[in-house]
Protein backbone atom coordinates (compact mmCIF):
# COMPACT_ATOMS: atom_id res chain seq x y z
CA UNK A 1 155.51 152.57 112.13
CA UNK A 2 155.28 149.24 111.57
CA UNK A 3 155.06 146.15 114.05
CA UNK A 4 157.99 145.23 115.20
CA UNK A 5 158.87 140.92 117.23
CA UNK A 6 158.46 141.82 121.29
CA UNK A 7 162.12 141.12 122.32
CA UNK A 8 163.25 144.51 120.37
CA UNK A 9 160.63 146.18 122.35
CA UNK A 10 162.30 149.66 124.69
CA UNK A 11 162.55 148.22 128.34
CA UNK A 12 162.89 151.97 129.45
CA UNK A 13 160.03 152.55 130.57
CA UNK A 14 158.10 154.36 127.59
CA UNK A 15 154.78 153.71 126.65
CA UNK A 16 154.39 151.30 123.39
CA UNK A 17 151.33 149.27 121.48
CA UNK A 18 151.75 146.00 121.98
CA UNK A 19 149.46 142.68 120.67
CA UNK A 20 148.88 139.76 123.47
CA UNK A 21 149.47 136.45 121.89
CA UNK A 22 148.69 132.98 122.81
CA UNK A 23 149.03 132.31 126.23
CA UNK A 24 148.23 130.13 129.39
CA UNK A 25 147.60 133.03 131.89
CA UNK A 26 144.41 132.77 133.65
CA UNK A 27 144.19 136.50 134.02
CA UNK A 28 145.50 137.25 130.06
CA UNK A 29 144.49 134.01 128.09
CA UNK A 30 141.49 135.39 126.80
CA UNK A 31 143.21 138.79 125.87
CA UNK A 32 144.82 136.90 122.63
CA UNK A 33 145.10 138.89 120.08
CA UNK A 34 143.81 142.35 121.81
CA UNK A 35 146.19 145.90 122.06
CA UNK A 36 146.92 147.37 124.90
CA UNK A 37 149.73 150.47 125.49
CA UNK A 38 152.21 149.15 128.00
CA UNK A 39 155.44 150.19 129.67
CA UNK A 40 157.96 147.93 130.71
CA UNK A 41 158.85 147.91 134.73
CA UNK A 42 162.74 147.72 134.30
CA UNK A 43 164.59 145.24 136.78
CA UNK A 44 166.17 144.83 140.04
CA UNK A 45 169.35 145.93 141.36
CA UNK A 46 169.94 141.91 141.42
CA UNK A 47 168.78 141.79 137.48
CA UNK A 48 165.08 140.42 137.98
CA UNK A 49 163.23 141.43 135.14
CA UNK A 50 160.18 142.92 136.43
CA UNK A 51 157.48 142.57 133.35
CA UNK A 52 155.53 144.75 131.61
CA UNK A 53 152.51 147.09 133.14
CA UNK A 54 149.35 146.02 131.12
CA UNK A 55 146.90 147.81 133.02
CA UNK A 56 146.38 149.22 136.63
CA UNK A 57 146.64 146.40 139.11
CA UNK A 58 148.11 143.61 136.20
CA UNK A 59 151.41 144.30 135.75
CA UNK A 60 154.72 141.64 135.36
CA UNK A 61 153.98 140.39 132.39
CA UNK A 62 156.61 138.74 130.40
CA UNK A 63 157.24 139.30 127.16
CA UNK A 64 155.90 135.87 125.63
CA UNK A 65 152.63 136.93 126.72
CA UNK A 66 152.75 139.66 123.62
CA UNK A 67 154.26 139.08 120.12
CA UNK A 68 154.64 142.69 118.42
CA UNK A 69 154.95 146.32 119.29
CA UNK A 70 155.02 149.44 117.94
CA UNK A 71 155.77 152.94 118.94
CA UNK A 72 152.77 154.65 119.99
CA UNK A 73 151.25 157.71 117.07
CA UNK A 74 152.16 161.25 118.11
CA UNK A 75 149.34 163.32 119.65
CA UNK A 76 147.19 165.23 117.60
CA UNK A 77 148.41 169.02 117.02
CA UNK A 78 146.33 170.85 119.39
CA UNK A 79 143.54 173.11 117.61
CA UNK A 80 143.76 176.66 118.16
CA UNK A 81 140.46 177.62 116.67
């Protein structure tokens, strides 16, 4: 798993790890450089591209507000002791 440039990020609505970068948001500015799992929204019947979903109640973001992604790990193996 290693980090991969946004733009080949999976816009189907699975969960991935993605960095924020540099950015002039007011709401995700100071978030440079912290991970967060996200999901991309899809789009439009018309083709509007409706962001990411950072966290509840902030979600559109477009992808230059993040600069890599990876897949997230796999769960840990449940314990059957």
């Amino acid at each position: 798993m290693d980090w991969q440039p946004i733009e080949s990020a999976p816009k189907d609505g699975q969960y991935i790890l993605a960095i924020v970068g540099k950015n002039e948001s007011r709401s995700m500015a100071h978030m440079e450089g912290r991970m967060f799992v996200i999901r991309h929204e899809g789009t439009t019947k018309s083709g509007y591209d409706l962001g990411w979903a950072v966290f509840p109640g902030y979600g559109g973001a477009p992808d230059h507000y993040f600069t890599h992604w990876m897949p997230l790990p796999s769960p840990p193996e449940k314990d059957e002791g």
